[in-house]
C-alpha atoms as a PDB file:
ATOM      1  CA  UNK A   1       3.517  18.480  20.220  1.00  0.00           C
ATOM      2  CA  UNK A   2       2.181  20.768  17.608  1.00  0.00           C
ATOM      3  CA  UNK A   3       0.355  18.248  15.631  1.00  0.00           C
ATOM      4  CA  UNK A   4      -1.538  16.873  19.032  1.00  0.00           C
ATOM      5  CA  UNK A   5      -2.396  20.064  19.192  1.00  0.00           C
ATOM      6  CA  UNK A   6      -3.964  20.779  16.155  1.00  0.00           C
ATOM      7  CA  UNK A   7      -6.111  17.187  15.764  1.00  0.00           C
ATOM      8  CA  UNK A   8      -7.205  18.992  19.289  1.00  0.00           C
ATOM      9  CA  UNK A   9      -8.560  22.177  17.864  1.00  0.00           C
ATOM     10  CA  UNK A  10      -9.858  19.955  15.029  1.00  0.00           C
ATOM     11  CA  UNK A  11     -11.692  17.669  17.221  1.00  0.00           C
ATOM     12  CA  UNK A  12     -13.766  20.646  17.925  1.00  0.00           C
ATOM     13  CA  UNK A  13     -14.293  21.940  14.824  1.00  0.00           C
ATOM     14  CA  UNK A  14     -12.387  24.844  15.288  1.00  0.00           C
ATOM     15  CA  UNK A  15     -10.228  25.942  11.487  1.00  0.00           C
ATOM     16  CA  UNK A  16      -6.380  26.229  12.325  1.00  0.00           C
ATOM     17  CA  UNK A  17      -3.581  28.734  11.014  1.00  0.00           C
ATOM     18  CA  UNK A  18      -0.218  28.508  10.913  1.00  0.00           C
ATOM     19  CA  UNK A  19       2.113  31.004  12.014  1.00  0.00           C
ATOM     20  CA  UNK A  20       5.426  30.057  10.781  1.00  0.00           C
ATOM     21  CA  UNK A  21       9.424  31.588  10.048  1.00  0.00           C
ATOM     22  CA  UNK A  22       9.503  28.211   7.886  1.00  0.00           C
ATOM     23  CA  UNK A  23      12.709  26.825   9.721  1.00  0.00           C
ATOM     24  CA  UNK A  24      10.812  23.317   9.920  1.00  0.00           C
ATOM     25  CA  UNK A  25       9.659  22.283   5.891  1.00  0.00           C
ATOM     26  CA  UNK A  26       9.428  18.952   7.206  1.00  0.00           C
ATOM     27  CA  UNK A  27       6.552  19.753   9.813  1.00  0.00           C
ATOM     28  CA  UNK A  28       5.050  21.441   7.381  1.00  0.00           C
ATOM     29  CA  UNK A  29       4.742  18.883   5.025  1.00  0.00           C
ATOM     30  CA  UNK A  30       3.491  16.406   8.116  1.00  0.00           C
ATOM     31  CA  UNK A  31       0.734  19.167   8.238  1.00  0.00           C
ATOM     32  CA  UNK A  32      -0.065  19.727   4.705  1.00  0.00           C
ATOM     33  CA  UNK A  33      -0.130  15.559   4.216  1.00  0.00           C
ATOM     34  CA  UNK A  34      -2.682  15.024   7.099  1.00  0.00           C
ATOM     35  CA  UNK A  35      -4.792  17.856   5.539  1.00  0.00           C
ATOM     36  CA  UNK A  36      -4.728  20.075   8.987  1.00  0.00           C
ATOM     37  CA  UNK A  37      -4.102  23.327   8.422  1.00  0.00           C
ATOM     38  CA  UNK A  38      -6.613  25.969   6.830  1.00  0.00           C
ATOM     39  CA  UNK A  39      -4.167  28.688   6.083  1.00  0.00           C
ATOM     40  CA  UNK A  40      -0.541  29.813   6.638  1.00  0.00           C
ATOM     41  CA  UNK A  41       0.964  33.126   7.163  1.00  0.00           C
ATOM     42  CA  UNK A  42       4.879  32.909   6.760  1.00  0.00           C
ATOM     43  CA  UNK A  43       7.157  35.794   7.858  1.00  0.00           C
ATOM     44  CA  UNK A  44      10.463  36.308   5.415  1.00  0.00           C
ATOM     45  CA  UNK A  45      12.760  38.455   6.884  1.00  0.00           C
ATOM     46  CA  UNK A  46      14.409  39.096   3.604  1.00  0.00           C
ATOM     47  CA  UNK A  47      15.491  38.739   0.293  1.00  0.00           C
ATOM     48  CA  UNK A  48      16.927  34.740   0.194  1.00  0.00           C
ATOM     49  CA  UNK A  49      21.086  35.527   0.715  1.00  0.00           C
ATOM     50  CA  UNK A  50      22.811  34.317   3.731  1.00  0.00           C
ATOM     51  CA  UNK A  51      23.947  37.754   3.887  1.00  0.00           C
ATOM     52  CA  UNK A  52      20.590  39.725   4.050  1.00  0.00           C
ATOM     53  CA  UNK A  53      18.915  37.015   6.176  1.00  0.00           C
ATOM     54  CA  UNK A  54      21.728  37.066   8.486  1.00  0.00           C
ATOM     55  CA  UNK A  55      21.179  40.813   8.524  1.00  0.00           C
ATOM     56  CA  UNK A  56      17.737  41.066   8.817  1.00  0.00           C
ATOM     57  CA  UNK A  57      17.275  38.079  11.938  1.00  0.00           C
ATOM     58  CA  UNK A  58      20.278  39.631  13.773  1.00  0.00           C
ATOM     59  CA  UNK A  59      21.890  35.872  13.719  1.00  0.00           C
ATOM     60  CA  UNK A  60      24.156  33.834  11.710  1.00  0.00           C
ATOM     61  CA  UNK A  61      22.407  32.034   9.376  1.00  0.00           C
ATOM     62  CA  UNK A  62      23.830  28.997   7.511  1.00  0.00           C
ATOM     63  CA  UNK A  63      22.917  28.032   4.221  1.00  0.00           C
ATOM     64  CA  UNK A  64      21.255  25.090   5.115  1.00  0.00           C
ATOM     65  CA  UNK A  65      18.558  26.865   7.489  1.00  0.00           C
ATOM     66  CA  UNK A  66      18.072  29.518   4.500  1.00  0.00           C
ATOM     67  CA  UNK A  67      17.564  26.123   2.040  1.00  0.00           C
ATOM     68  CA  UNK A  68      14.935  25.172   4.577  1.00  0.00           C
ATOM     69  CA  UNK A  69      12.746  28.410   4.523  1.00  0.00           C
ATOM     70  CA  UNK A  70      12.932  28.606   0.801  1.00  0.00           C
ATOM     71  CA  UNK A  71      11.677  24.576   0.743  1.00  0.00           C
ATOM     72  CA  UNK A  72       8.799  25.904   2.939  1.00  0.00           C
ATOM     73  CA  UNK A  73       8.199  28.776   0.612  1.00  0.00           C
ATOM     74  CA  UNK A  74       7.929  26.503  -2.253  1.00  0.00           C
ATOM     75  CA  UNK A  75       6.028  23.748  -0.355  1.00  0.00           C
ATOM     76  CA  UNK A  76       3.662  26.827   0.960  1.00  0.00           C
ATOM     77  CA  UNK A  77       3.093  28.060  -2.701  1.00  0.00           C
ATOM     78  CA  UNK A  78       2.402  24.781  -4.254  1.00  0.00           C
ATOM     79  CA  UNK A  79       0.444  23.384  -1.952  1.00  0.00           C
ATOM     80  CA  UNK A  80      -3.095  24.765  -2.802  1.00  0.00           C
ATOM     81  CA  UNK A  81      -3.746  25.939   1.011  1.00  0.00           C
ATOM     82  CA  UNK A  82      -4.685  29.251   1.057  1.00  0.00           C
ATOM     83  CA  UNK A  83      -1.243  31.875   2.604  1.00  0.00           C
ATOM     84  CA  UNK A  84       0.401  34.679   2.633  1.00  0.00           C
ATOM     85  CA  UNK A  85       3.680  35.568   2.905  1.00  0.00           C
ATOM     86  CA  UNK A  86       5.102  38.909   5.137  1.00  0.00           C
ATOM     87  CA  UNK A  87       7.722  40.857   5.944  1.00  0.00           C
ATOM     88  CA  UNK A  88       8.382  43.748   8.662  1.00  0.00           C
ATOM     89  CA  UNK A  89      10.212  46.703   7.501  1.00  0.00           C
ATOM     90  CA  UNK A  90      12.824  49.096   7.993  1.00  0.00           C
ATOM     91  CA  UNK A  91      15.450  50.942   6.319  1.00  0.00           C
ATOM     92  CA  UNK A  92      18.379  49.084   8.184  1.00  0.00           C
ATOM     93  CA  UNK A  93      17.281  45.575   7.361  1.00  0.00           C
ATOM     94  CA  UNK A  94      15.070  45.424   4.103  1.00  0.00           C
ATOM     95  CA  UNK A  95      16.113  47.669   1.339  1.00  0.00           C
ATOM     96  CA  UNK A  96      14.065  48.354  -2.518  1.00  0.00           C
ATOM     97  CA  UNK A  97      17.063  46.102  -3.799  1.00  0.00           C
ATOM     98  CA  UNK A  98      15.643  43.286  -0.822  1.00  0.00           C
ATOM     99  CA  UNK A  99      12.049  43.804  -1.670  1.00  0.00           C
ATOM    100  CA  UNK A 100      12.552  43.316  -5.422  1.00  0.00           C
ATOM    101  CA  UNK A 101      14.267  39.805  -5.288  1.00  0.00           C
ATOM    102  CA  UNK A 102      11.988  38.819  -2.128  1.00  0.00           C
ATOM    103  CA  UNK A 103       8.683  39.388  -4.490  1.00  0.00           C
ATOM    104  CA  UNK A 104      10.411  37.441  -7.758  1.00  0.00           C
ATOM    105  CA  UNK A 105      11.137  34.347  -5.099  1.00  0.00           C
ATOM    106  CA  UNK A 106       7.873  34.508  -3.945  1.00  0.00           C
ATOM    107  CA  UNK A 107       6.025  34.079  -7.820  1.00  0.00           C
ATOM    108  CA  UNK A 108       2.790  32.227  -7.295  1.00  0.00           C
ATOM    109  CA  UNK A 109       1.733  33.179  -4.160  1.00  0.00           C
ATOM    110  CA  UNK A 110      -1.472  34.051  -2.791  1.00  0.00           C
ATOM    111  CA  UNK A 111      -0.455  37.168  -1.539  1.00  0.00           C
ATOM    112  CA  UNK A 112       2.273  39.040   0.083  1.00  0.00           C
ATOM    113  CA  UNK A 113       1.871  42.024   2.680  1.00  0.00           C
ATOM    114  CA  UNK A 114       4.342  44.593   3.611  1.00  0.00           C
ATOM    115  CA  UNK A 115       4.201  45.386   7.267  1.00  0.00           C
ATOM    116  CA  UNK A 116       5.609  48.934   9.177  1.00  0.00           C
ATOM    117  CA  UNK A 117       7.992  47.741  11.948  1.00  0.00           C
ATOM    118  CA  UNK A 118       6.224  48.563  15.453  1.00  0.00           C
ATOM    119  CA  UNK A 119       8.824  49.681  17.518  1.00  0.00           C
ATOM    120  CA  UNK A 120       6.435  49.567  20.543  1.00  0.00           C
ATOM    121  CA  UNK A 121       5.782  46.015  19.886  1.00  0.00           C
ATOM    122  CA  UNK A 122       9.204  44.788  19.596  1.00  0.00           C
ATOM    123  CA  UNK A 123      11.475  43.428  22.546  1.00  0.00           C
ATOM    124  CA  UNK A 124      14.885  43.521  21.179  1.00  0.00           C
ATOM    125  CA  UNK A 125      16.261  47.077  22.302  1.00  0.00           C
ATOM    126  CA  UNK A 126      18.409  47.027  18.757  1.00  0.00           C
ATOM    127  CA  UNK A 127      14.755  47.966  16.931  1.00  0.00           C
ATOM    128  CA  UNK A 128      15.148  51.273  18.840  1.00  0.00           C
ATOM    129  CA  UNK A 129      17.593  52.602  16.747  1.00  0.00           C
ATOM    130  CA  UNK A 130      15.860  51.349  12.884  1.00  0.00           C
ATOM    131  CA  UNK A 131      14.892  54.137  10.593  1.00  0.00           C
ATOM    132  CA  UNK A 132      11.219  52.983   9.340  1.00  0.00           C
ATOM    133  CA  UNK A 133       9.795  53.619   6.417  1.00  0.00           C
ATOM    134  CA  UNK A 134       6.870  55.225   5.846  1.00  0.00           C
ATOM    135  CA  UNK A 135       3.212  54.826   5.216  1.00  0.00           C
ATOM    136  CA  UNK A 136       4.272  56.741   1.547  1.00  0.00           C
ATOM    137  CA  UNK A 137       7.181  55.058   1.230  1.00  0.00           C
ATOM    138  CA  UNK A 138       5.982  51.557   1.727  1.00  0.00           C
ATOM    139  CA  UNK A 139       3.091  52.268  -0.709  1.00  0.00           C
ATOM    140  CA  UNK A 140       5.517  53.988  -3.282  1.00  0.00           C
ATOM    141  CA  UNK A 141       7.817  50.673  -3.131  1.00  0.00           C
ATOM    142  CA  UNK A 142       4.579  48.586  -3.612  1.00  0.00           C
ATOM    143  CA  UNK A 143       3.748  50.209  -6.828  1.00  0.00           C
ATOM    144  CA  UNK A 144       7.186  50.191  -8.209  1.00  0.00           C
ATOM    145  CA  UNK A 145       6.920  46.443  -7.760  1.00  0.00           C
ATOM    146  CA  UNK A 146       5.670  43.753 -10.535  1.00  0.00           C
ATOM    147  CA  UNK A 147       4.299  40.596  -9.416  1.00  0.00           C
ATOM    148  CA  UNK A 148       1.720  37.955 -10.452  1.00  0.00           C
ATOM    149  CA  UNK A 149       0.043  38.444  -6.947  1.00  0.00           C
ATOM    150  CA  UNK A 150      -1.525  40.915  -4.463  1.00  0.00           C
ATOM    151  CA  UNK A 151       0.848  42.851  -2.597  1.00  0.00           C
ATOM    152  CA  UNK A 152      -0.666  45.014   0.496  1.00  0.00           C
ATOM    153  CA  UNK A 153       0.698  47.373   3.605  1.00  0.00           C
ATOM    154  CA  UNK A 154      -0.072  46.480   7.190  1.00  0.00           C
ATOM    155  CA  UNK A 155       0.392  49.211   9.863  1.00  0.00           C
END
């Protein structure tokens, strides 16, 4: 499993981050005991509401999955490994309104980055048809927001 894996990479000195949509707080916390990972980049797909992460991941999500990505949030920020948090944008999924509660829920963090959604990048055919924002717009957004940690832009 994962954590085979990463004692692997260890075993040669390599460092290891974690990738992670933080569906699994539990694994993380196996992780974070055992003193294995180096640094953790967690995507969040939206603000924390059934409704806009349902929106956002194109699924049906319960409130017991969303309970388990905010626990990972919260284990992430309090956990004194260095992270950063992320989410891909466009007009359809992530609005100002979704932006604005995602950065209060995130307070404490190391940093956050706002990312431009590559169309050419992405499988699902649906991501054809999203309005992205723009380099302007992103950076406008990120200046109208308030937070206690770096925020950047990602192409």
């Amino acid at each position: 499993g994962l954590k085979t894996f990463i004692l692997k990479v260890r075993e040669i000195g390599l460092s290891v981050k974690l990738d992670t949509n933080g569906t699994h707080p539990e694994v993380l916390k196996d992780l974070m005991r055992d003193h294995l990972i180096d640094y953790i980049a967690m995507d969040i797909k939206s603000e924390f509401t059934v409704e806009a992460y349902s929106k956002a991941t194109g699924i049906e999500v319960k409130s017991q999955l969303l309970d388990k990505v905010m626990q990972s949030v919260r284990l992430i920020i309090d956990s004194g490994i260095k992270h950063e948090f992320r989410t891909t944008l466009c007009k359809e999924l992530v609005t100002a309104h979704n932006m604005k509660e995602m950065i209060a829920s995130l307070k404490g963090c190391d940093r956050y980055y706002m990312q431009k959604l590559n169309t050419d990048k992405t499988l699902e055919e649906y991501a054809e048809n999203f309005t992205l924002y723009t380099r302007d717009e992103i950076r406008e957004q990120i200046e109208a927001l308030h937070s206690d940690f770096p925020i950047g832009y990602r192409e």
